[in-house]
N, C-alpha and C. Protein backbone atom coordinates (compact mmCIF):
# COMPACT_ATOMS: atom_id res chain seq x y z
N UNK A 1 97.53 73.35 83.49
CA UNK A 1 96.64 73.81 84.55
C UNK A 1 97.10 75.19 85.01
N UNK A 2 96.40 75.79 85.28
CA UNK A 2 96.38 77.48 85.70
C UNK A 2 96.89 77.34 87.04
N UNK A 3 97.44 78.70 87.58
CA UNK A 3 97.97 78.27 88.73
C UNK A 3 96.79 78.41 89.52
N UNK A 4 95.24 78.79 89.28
CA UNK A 4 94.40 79.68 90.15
C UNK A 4 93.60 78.37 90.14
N UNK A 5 92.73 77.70 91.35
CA UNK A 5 91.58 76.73 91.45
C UNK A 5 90.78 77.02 92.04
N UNK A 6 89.65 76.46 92.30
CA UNK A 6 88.35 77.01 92.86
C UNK A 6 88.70 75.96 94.71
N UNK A 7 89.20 75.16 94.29
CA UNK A 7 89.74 74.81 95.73
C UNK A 7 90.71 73.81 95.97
N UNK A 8 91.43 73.39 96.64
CA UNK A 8 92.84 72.34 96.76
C UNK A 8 92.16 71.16 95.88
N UNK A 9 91.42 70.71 95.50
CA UNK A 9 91.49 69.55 94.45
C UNK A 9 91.48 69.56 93.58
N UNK A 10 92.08 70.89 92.88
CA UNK A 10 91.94 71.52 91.88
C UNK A 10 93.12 71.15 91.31
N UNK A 11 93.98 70.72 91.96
CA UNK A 11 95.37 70.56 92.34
C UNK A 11 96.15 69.60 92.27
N UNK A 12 97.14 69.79 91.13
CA UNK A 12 98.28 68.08 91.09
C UNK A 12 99.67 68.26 91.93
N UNK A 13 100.03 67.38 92.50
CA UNK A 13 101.59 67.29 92.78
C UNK A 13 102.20 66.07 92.93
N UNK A 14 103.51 65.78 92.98
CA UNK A 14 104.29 64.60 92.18
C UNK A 14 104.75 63.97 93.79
N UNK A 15 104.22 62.57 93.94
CA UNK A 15 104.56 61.75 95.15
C UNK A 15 106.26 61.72 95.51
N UNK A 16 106.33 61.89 96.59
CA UNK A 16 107.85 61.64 96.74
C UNK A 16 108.27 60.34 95.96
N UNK A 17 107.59 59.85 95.52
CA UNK A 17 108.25 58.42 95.00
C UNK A 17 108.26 58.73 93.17
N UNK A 18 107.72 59.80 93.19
CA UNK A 18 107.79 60.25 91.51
C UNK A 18 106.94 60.10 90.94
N UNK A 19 105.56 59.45 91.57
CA UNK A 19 104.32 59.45 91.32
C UNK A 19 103.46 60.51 91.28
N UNK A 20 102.07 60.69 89.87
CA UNK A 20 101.28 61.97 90.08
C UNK A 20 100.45 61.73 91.12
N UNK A 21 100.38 62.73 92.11
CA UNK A 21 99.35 62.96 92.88
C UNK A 21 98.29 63.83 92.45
N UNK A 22 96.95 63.47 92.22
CA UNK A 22 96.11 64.05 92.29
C UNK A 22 95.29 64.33 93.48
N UNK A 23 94.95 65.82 93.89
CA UNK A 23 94.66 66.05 95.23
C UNK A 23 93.06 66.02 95.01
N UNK A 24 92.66 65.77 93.60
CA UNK A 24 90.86 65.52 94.25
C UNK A 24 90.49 63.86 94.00
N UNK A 25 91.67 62.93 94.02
CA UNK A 25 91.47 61.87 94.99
C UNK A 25 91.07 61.96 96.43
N UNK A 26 91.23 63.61 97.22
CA UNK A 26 91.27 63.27 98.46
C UNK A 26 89.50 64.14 98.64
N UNK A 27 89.17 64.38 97.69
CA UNK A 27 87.59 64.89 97.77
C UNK A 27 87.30 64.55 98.84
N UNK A 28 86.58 65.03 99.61
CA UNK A 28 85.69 64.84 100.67
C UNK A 28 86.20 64.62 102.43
N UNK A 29 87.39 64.55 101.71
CA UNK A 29 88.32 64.07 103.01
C UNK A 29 88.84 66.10 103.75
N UNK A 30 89.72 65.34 104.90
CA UNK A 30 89.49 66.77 105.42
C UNK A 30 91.57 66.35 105.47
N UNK A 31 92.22 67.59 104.98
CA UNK A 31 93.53 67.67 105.02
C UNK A 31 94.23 68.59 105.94
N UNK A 32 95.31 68.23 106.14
CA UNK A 32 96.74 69.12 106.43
C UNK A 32 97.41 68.98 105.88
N UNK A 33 97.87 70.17 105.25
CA UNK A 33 99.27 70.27 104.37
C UNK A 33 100.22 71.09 105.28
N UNK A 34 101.53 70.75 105.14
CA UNK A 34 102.00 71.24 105.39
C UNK A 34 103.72 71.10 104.88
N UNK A 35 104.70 72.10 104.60
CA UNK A 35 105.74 72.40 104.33
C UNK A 35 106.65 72.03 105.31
N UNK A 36 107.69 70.95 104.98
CA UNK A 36 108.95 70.17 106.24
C UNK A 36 109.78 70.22 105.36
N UNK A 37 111.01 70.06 106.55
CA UNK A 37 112.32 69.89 106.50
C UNK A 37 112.96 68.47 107.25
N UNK A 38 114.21 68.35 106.86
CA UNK A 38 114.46 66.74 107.32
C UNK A 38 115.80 67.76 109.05
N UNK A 39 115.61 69.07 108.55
CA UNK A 39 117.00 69.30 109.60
C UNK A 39 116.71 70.67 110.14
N UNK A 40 115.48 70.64 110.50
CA UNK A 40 115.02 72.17 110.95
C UNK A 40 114.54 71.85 112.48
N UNK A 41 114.66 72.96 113.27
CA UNK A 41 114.71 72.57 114.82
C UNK A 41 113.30 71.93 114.80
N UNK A 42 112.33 72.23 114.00
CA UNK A 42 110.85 71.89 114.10
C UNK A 42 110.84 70.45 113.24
N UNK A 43 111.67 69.76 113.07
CA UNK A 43 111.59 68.85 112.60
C UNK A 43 111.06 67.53 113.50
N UNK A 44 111.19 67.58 114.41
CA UNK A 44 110.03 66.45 115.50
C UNK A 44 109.05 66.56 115.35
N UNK A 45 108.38 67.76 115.01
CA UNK A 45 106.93 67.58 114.84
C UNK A 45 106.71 66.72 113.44
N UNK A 46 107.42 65.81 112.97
CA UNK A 46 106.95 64.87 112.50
C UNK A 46 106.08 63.93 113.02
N UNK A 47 106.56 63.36 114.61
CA UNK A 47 106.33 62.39 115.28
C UNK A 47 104.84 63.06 115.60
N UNK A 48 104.33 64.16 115.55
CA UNK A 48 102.82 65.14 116.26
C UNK A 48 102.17 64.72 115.02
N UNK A 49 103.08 64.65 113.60
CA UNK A 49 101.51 64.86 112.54
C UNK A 49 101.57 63.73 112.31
N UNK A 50 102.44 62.33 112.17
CA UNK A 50 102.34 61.18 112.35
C UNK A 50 101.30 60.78 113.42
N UNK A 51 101.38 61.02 114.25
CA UNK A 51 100.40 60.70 115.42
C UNK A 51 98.45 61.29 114.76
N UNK A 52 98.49 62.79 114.46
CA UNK A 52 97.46 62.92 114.26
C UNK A 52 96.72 62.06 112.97
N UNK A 53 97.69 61.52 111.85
CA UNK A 53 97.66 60.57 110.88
C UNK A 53 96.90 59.31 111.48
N UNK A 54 97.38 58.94 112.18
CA UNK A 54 96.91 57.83 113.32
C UNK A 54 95.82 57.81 113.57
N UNK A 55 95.76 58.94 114.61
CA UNK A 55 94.46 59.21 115.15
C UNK A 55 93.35 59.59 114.17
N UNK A 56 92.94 60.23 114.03
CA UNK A 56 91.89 61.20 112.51
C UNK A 56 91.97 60.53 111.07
N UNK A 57 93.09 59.79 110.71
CA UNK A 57 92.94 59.18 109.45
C UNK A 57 91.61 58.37 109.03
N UNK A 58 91.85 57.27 110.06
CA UNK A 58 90.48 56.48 109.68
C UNK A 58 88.88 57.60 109.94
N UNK A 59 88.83 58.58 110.25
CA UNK A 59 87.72 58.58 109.90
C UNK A 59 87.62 60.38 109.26
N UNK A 60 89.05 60.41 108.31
CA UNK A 60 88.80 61.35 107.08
C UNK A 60 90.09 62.37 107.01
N UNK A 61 90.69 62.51 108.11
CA UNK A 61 92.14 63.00 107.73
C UNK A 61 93.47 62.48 107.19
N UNK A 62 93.34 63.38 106.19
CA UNK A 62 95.39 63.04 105.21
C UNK A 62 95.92 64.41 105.35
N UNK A 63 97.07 63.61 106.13
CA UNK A 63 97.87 64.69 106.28
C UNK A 63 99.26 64.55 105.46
N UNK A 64 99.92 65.59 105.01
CA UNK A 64 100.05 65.30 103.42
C UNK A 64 101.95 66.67 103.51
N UNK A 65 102.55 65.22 103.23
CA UNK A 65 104.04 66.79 103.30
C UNK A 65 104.54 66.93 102.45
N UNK A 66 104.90 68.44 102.44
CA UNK A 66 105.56 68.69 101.19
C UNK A 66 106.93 69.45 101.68
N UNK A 67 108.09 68.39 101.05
CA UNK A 67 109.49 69.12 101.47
C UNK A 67 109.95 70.30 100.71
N UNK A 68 110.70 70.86 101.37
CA UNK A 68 111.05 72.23 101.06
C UNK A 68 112.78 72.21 101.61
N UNK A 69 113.47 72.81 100.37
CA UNK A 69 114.50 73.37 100.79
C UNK A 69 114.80 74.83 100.95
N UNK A 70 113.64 75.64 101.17
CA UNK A 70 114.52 77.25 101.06
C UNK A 70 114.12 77.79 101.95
N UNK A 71 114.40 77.11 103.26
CA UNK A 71 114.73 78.09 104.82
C UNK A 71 115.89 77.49 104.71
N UNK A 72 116.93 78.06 104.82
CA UNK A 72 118.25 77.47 105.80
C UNK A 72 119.19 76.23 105.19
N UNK A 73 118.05 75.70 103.81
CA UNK A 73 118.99 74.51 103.01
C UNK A 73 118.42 73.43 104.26
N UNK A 74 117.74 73.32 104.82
CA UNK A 74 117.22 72.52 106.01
C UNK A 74 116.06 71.42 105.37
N UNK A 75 116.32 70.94 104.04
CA UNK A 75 116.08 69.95 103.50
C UNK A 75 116.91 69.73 102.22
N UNK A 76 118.27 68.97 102.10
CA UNK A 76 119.53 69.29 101.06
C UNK A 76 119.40 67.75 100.44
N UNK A 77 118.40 66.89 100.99
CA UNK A 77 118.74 65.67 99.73
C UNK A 77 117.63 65.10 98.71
N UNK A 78 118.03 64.39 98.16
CA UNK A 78 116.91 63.62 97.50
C UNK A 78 115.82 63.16 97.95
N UNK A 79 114.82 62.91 97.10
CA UNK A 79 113.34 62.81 97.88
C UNK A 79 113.88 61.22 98.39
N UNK A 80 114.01 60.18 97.74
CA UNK A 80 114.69 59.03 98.29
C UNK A 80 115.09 59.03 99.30
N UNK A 81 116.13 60.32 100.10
CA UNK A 81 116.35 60.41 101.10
C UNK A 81 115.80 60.87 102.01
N UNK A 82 114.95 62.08 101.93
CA UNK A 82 114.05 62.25 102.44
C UNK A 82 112.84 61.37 103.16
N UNK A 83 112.70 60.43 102.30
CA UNK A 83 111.45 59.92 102.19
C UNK A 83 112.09 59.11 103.67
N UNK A 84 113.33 58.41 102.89
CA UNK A 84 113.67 57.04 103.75
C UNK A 84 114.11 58.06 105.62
N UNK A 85 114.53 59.04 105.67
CA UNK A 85 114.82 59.66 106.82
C UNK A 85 113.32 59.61 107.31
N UNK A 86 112.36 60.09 106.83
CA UNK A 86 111.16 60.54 107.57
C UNK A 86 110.42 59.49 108.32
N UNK A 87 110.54 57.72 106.78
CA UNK A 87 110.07 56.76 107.62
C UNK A 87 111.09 56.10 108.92
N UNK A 88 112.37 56.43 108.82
CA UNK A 88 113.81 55.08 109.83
C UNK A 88 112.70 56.53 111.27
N UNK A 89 113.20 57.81 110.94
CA UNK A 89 113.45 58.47 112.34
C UNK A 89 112.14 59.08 112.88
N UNK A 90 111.40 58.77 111.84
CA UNK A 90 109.25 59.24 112.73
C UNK A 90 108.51 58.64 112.74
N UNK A 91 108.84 57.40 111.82
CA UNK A 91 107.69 56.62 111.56
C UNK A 91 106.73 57.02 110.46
N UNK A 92 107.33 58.56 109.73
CA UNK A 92 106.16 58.29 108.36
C UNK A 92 105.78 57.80 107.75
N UNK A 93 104.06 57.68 107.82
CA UNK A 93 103.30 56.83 106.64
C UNK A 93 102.54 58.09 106.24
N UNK A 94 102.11 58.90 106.79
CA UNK A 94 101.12 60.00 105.55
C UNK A 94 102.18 60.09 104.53
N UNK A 95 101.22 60.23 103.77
CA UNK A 95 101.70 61.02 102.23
C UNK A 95 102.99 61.94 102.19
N UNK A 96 104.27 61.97 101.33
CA UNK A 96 105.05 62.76 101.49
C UNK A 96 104.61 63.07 99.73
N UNK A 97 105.00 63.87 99.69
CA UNK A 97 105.06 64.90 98.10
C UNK A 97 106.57 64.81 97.43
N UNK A 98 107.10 64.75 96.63
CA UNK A 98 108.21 65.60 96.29
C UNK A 98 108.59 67.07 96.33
N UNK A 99 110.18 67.46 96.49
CA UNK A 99 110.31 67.97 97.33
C UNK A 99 109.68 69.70 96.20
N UNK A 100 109.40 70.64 97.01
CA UNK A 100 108.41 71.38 96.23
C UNK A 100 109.01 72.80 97.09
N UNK A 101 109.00 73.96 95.88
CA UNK A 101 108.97 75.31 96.06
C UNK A 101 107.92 75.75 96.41
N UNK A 102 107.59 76.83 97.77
CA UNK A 102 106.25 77.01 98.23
C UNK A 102 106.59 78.58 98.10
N UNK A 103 107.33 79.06 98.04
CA UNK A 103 107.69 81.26 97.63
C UNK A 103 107.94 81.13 96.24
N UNK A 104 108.17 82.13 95.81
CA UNK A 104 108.73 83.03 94.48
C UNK A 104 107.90 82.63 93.40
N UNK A 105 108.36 83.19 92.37
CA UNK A 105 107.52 82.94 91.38
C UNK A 105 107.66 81.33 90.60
N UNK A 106 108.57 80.42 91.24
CA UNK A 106 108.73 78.87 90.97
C UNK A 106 107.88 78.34 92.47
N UNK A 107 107.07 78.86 92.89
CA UNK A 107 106.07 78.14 93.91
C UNK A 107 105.20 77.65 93.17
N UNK A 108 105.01 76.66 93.90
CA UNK A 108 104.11 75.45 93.79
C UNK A 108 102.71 75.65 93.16
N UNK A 109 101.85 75.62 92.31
CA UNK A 109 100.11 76.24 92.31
C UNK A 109 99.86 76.22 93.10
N UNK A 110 99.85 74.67 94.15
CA UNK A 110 99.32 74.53 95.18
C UNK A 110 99.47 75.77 96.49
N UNK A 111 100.56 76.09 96.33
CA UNK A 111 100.72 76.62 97.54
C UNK A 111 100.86 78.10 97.13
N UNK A 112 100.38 78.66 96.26
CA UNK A 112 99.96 79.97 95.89
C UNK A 112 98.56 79.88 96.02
N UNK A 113 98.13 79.06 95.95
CA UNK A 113 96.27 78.97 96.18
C UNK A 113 95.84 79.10 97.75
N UNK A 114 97.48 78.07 99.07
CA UNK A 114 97.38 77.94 100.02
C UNK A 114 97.32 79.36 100.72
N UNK A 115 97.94 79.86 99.77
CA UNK A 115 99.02 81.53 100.84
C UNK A 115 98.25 82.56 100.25
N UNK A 116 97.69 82.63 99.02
CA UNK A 116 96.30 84.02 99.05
C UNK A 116 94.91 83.15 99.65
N UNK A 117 94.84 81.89 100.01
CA UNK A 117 93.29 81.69 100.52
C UNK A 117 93.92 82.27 102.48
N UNK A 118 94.98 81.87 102.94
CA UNK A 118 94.89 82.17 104.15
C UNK A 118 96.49 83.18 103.91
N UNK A 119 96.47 84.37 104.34
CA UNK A 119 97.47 84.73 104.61
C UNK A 119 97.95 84.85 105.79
N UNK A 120 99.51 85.25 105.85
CA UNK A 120 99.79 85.00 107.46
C UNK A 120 99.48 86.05 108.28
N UNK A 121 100.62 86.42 108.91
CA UNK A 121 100.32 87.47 110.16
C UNK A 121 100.53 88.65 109.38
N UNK A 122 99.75 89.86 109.60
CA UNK A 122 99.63 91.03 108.98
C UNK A 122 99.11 90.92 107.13
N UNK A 123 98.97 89.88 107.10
CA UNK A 123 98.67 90.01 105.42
C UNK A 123 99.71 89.42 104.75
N UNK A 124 101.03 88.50 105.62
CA UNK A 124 101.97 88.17 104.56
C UNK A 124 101.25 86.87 103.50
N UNK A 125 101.34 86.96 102.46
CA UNK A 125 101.52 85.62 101.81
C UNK A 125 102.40 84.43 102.12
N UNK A 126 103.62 85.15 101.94
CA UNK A 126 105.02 84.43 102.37
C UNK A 126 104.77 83.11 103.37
N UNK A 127 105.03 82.14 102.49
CA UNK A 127 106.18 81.18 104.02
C UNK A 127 106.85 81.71 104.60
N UNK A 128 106.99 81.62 106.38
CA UNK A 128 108.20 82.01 106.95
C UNK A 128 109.12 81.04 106.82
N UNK A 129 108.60 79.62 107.30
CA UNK A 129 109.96 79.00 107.74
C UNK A 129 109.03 77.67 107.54
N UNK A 130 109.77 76.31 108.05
CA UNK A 130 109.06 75.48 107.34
C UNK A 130 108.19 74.74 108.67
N UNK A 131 107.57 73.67 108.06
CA UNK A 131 106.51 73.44 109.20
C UNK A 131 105.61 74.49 109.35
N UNK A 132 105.43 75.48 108.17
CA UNK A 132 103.63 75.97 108.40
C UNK A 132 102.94 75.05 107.78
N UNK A 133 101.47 75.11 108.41
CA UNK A 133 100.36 73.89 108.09
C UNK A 133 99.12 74.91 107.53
N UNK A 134 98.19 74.01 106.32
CA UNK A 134 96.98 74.87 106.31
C UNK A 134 95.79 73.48 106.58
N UNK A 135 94.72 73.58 106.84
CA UNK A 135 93.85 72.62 107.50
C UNK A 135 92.79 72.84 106.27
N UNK A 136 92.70 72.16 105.71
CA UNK A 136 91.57 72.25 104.60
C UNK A 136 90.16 71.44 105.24
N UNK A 137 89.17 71.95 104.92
CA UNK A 137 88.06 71.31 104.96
C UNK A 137 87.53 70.20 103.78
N UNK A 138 86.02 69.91 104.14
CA UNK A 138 86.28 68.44 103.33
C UNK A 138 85.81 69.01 101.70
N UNK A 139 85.58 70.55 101.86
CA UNK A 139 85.11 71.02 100.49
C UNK A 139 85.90 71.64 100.00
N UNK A 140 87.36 71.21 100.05
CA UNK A 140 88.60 71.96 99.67
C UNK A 140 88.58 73.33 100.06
N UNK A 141 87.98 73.97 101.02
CA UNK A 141 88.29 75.30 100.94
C UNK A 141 89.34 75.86 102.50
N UNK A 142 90.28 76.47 102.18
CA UNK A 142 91.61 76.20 103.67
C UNK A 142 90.58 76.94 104.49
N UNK A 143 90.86 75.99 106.07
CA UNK A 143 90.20 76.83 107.08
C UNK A 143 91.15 77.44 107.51
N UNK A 144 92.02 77.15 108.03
CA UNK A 144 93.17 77.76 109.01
C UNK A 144 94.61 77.64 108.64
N UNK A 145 95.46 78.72 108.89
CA UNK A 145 96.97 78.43 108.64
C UNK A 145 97.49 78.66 109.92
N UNK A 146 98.37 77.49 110.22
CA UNK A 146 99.56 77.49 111.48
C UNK A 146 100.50 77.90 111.14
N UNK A 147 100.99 78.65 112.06
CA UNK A 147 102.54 79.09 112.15
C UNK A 147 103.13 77.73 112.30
N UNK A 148 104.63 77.79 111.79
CA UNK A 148 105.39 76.75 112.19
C UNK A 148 105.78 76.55 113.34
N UNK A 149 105.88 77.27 114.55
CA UNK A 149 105.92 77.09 116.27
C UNK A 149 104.64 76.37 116.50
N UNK A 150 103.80 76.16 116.11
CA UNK A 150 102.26 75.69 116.50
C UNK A 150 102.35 74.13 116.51
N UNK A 151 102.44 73.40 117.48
CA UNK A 151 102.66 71.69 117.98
C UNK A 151 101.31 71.50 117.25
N UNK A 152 102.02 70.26 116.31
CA UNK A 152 100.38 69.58 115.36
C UNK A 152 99.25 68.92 116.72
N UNK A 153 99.52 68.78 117.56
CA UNK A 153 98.70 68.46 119.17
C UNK A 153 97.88 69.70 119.66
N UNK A 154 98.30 70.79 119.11
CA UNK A 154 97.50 71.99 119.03
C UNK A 154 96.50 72.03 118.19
N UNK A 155 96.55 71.59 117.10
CA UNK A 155 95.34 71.75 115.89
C UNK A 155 94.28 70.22 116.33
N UNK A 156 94.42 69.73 117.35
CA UNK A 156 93.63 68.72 117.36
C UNK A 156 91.88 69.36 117.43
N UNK A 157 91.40 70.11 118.30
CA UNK A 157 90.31 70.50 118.29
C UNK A 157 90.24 71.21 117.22
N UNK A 158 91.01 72.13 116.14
CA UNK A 158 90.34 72.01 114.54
C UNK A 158 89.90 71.20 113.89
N UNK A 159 91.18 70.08 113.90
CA UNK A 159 90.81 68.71 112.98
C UNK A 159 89.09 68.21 113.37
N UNK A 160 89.44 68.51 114.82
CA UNK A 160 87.61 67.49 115.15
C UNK A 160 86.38 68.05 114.64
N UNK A 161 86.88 69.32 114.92
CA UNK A 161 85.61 70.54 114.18
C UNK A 161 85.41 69.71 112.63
N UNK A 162 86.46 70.23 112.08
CA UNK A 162 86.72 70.00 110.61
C UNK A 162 85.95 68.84 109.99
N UNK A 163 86.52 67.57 110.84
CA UNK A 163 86.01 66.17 110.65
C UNK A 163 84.51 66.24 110.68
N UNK A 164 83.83 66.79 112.03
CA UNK A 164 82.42 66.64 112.38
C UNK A 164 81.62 67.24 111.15
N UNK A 165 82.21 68.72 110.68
CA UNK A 165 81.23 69.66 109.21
C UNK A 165 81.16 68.47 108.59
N UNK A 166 80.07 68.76 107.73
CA UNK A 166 79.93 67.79 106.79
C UNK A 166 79.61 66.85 106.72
């Protein structure tokens, strides 16, 4: 597969459990992706996108993580561990990914499709740091990218927008 798609379901990535994920299983549905760490100060906002999982799931949001180690080494273990930290200390049930490169030229497809459809502040492509989110609509195409300071309790009136299109 090319790294270039016509929109996020264009798109494979490998379940934290070592399983293929195919992302146009999630056709029609409306997503958040977003890039975590198990030891980054923004790491509570687990318990915010867990919650919005909650809330918005049943009627069309997956919110969907993908770990990252290259801010700070602020994700250093196995997806196993990962996985099992995210469910003992937040309660994760959305979707976790394995753990995935989102910069350089070993980034993800996915998230080269994420970072030229929305770039950041001034035009960066770049991830800054982890815990940025992009909000896809239900026709795969990204509406919005969060900074990683941005409380997932903030994107609630996107998600609703998002949910209602369509």
């Amino acid at each position: 597969m090319s790294d270039r798609g016509e929109s996020v379901f264009d798109f494979q990535a490998v379940s934290i459990r070592g399983e293929p994920a195919d992302l146009a299983s999630q056709r029609g549905k409306v997503l958040l992706i977003v890039n975590t760490a198990s030891e980054c100060g923004f790491t509570p906002q687990f318990k915010g996108l867990e919650q919005l999982w909650e809330d918005y799931g049943p009627k069309g949001l997956v919110v969907i993580g993908f770990p990252s180690n290259e801010f700070g080494g602020q994700d250093p273990g196995s997806n196993d561990q990962i996985a099992s930290f995210c469910e003992l200390n937040y309660g994760v049930s959305f979707p976790m990914m394995a753990k995935t490169k989102v910069n350089g030229g070993e980034a993800h497809p996915l998230w080269k499709f994420l970072k030229s459809e929305k770039p950041g502040f001034l035009g960066t492509e770049a991830i800054k740091w982890n815990f940025t989110k992009f909000l896809i609509g239900r026709d795969g195409q990204v509406i919005k990218r969060y900074a990683p300071n941005d409380p997932p309790e903030k994107l609630r009136g996107d998600i609703e927008a998002a949910l209602g299109a369509g």
